[in-house]
PDB file of N, CA and C in Angstrom:
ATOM      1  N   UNK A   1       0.844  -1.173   0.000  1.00  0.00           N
ATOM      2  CA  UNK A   1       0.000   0.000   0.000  1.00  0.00           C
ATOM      3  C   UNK A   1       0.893   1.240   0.000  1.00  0.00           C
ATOM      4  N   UNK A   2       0.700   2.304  -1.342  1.00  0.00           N
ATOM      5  CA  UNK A   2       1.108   3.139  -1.058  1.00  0.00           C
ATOM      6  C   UNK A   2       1.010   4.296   0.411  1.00  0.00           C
ATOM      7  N   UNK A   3       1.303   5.373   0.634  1.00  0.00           N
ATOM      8  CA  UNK A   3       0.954   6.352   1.582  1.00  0.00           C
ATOM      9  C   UNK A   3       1.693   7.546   1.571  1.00  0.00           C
ATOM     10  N   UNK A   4       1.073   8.677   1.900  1.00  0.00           N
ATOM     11  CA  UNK A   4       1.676  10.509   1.739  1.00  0.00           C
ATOM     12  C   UNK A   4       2.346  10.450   3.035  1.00  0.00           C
ATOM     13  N   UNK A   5       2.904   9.845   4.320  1.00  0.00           N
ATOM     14  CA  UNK A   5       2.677   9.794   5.506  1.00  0.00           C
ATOM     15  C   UNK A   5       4.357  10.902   5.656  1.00  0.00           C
ATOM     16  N   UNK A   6       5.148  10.144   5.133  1.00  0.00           N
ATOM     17  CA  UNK A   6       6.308  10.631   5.072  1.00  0.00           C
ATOM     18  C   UNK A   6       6.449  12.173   4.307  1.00  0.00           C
ATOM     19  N   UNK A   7       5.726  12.889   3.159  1.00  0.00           N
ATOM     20  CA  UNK A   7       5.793  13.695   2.832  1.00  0.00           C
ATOM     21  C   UNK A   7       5.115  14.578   3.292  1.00  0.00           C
ATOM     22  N   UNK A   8       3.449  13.822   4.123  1.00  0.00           N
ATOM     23  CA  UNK A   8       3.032  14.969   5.441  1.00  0.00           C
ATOM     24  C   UNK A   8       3.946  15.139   6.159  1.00  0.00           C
ATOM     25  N   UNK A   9       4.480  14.169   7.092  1.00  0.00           N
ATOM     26  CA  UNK A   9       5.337  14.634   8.238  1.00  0.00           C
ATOM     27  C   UNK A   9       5.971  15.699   8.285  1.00  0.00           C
ATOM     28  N   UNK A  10       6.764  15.453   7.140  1.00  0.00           N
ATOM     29  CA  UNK A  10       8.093  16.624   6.436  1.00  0.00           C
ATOM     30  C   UNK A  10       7.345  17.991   6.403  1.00  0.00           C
ATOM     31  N   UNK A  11       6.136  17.954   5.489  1.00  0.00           N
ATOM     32  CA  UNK A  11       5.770  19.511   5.757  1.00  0.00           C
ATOM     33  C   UNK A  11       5.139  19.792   6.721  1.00  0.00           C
ATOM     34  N   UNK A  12       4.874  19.150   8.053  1.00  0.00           N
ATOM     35  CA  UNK A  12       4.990  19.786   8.628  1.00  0.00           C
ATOM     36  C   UNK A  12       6.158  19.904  10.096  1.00  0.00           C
ATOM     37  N   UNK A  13       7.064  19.438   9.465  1.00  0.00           N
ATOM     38  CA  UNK A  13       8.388  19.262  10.464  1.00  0.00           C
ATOM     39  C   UNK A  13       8.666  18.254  11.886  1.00  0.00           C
ATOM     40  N   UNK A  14       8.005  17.786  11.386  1.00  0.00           N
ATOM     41  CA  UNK A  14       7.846  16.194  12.506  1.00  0.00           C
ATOM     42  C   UNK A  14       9.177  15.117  12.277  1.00  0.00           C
ATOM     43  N   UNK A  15       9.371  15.001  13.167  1.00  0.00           N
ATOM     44  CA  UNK A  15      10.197  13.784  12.803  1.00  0.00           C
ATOM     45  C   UNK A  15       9.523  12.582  13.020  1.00  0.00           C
ATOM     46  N   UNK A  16       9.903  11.100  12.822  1.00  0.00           N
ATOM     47  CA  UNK A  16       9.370  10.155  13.239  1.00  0.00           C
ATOM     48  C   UNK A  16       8.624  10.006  14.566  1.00  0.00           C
ATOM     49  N   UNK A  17       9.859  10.315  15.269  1.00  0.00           N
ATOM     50  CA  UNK A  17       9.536  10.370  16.463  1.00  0.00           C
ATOM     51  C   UNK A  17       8.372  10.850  17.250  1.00  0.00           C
ATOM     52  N   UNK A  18       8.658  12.328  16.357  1.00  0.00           N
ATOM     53  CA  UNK A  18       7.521  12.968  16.975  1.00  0.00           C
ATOM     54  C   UNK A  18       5.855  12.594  16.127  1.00  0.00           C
ATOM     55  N   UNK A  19       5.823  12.137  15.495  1.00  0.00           N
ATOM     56  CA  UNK A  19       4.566  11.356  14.844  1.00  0.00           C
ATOM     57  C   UNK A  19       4.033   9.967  15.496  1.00  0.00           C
ATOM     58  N   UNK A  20       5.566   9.214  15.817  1.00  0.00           N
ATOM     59  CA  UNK A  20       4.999   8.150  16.676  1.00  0.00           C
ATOM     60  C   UNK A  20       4.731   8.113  18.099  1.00  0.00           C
ATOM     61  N   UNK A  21       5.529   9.134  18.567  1.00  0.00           N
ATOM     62  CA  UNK A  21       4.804   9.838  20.078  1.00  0.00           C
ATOM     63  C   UNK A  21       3.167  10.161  20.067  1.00  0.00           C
ATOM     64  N   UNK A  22       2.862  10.486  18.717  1.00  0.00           N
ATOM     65  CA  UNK A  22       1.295  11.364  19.102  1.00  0.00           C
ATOM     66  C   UNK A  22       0.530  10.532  18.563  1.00  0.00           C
ATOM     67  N   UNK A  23       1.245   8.941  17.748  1.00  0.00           N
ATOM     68  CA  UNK A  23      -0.174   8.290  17.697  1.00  0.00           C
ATOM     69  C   UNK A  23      -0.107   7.006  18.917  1.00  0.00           C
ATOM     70  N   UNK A  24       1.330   7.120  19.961  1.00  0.00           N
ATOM     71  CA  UNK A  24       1.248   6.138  20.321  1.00  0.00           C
ATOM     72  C   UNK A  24       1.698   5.040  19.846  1.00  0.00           C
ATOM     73  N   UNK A  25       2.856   4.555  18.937  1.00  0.00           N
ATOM     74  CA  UNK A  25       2.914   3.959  18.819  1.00  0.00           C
ATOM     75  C   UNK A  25       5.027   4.072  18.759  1.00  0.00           C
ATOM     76  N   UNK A  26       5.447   2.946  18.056  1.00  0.00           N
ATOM     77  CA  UNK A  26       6.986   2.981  17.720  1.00  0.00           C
ATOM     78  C   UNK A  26       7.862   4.133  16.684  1.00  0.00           C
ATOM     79  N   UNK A  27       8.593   4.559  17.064  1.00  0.00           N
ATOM     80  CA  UNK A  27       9.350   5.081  15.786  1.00  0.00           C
ATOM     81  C   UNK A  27       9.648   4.146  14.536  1.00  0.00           C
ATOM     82  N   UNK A  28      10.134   2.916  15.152  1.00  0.00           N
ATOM     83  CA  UNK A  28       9.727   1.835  14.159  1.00  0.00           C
ATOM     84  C   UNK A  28       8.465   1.759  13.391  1.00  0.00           C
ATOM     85  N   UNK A  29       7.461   1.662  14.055  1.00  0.00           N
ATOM     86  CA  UNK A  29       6.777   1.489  13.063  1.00  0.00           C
ATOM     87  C   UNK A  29       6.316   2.730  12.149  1.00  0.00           C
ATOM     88  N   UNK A  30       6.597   4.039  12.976  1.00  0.00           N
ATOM     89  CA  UNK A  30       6.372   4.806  11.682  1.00  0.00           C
ATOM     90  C   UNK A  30       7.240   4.871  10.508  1.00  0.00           C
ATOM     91  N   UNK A  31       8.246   4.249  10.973  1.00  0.00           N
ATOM     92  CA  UNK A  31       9.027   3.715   9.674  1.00  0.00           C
ATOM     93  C   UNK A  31       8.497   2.637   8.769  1.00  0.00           C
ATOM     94  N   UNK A  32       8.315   2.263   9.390  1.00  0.00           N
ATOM     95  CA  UNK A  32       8.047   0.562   8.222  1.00  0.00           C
ATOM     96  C   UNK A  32       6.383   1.181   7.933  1.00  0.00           C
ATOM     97  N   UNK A  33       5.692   1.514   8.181  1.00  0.00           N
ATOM     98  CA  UNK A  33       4.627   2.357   7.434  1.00  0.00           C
ATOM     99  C   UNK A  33       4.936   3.211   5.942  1.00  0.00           C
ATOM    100  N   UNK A  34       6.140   4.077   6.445  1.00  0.00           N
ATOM    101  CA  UNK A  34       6.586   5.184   5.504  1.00  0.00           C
ATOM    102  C   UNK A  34       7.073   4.258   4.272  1.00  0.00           C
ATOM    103  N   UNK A  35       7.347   3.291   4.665  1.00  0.00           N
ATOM    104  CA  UNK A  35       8.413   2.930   3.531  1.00  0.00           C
ATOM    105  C   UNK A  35       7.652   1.519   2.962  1.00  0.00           C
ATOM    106  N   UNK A  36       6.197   1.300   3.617  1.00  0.00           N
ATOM    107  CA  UNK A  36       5.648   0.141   2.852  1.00  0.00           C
ATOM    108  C   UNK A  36       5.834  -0.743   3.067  1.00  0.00           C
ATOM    109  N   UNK A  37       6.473  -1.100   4.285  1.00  0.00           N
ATOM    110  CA  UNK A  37       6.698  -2.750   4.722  1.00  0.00           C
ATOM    111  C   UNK A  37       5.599  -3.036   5.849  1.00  0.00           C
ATOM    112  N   UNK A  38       4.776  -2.363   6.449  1.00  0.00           N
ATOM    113  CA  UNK A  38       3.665  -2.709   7.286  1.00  0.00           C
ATOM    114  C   UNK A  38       2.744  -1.780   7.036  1.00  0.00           C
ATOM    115  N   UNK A  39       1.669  -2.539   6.843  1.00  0.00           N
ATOM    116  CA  UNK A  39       0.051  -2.066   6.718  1.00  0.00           C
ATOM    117  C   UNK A  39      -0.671  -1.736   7.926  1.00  0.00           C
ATOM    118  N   UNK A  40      -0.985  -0.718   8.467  1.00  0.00           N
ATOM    119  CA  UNK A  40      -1.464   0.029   9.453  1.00  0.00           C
ATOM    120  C   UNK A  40      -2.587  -0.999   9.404  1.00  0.00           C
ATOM    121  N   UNK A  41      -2.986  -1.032  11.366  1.00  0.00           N
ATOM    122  CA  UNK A  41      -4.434  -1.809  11.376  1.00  0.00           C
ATOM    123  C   UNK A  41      -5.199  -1.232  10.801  1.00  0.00           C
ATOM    124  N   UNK A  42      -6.409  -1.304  10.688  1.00  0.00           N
ATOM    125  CA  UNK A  42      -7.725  -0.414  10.377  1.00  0.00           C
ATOM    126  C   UNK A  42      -7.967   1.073  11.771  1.00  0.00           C
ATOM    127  N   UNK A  43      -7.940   0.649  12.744  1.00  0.00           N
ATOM    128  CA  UNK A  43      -7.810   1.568  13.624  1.00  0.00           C
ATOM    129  C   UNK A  43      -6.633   2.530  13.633  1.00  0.00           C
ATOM    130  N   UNK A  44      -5.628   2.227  13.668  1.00  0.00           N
ATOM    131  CA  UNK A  44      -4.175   2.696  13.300  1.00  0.00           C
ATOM    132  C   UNK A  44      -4.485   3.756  12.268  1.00  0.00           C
ATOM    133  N   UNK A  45      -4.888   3.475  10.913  1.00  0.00           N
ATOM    134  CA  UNK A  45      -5.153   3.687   9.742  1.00  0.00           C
ATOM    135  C   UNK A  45      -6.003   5.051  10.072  1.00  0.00           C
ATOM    136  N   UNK A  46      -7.233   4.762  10.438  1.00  0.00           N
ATOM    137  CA  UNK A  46      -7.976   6.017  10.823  1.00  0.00           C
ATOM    138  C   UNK A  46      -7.370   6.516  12.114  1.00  0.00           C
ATOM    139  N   UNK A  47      -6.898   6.570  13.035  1.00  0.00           N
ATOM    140  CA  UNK A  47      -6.208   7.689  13.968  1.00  0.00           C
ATOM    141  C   UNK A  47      -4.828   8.441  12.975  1.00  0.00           C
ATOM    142  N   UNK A  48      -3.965   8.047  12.119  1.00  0.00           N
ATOM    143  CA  UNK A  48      -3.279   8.380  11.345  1.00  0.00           C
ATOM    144  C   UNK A  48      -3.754   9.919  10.153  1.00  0.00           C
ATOM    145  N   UNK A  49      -4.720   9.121  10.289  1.00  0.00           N
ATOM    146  CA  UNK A  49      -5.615   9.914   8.893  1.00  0.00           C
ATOM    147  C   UNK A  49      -6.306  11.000   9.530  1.00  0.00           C
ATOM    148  N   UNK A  50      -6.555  11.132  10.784  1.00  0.00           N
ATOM    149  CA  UNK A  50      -7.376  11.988  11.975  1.00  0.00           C
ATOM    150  C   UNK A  50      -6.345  12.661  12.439  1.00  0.00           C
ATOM    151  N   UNK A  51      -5.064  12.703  12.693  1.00  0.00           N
ATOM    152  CA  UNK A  51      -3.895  13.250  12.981  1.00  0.00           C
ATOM    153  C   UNK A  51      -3.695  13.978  11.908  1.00  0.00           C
ATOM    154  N   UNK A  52      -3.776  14.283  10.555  1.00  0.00           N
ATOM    155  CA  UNK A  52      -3.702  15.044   9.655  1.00  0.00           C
ATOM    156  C   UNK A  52      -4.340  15.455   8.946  1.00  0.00           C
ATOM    157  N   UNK A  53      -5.575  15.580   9.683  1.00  0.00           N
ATOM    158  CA  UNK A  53      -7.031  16.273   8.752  1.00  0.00           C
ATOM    159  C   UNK A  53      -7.238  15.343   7.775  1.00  0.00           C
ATOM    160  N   UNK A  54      -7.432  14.584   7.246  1.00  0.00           N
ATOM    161  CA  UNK A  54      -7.563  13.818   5.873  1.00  0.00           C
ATOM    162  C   UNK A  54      -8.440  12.566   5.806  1.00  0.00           C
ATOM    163  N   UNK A  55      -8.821  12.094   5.165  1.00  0.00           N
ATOM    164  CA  UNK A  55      -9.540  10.623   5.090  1.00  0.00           C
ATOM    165  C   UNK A  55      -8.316   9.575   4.595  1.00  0.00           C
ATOM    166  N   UNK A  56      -8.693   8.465   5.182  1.00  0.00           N
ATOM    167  CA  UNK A  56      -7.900   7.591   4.727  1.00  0.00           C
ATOM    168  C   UNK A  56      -7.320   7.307   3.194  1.00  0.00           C
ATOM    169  N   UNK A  57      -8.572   7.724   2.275  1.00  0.00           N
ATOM    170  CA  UNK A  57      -8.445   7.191   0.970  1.00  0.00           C
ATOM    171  C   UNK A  57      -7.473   8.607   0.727  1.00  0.00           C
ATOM    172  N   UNK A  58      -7.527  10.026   1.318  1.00  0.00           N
ATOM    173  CA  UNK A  58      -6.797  11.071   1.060  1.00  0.00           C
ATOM    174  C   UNK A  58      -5.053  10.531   1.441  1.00  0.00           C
ATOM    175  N   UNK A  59      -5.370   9.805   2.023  1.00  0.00           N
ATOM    176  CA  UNK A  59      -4.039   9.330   2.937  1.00  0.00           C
ATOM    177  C   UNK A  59      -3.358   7.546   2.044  1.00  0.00           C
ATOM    178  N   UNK A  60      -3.909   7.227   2.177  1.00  0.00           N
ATOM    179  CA  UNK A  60      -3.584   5.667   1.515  1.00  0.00           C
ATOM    180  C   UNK A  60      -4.189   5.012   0.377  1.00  0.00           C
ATOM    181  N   UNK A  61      -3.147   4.790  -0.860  1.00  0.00           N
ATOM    182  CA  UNK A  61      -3.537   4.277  -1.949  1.00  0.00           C
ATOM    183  C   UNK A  61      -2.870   2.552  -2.192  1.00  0.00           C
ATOM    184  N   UNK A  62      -3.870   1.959  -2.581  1.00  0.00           N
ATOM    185  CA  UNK A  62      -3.379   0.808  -3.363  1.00  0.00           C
ATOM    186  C   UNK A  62      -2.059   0.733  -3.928  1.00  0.00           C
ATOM    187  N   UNK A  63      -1.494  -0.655  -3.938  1.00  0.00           N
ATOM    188  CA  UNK A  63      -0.442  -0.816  -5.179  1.00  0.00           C
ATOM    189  C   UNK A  63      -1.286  -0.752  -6.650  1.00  0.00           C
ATOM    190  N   UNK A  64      -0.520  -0.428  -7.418  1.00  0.00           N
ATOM    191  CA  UNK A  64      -1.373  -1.210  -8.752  1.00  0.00           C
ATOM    192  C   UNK A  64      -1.159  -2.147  -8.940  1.00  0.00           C
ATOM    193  N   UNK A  65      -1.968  -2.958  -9.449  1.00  0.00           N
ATOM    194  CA  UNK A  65      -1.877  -4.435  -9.943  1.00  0.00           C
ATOM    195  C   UNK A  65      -1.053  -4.557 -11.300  1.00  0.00           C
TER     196      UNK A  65
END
């Protein structure tokens, strides 16, 4: 699954850290999110998407087939 997660952060000057502090979760995993190796739960997914004004589908796209 693609995701903007990493190019939100950046504008607005977050580091990992500070993104995975405010959803609660690992710096790890906001890594392996950013970079497509783990798929946010469904809950995860929407607190993510609620952390940056946006809807999920604004936030997370499919691979293409």
């Amino acid at each position: 699954m693609n995701n903007r997660i990493k190019e939100l952060r950046r504008q607005r000057g977050w580091s990992q850290a500070d993104l995975a502090e405010s959803l609660n979760v690992s710096r790890q995993t906001v890594n392996a999110i950013e970079r497509g190796r783990y798929d946010p739960s469904l809950p995860l997914a929407f607190k993510i998407a609620r952390h940056f004004g946006l809807t999920i589908e604004d936030l997370f796209q499919p691979l293409a087939e």
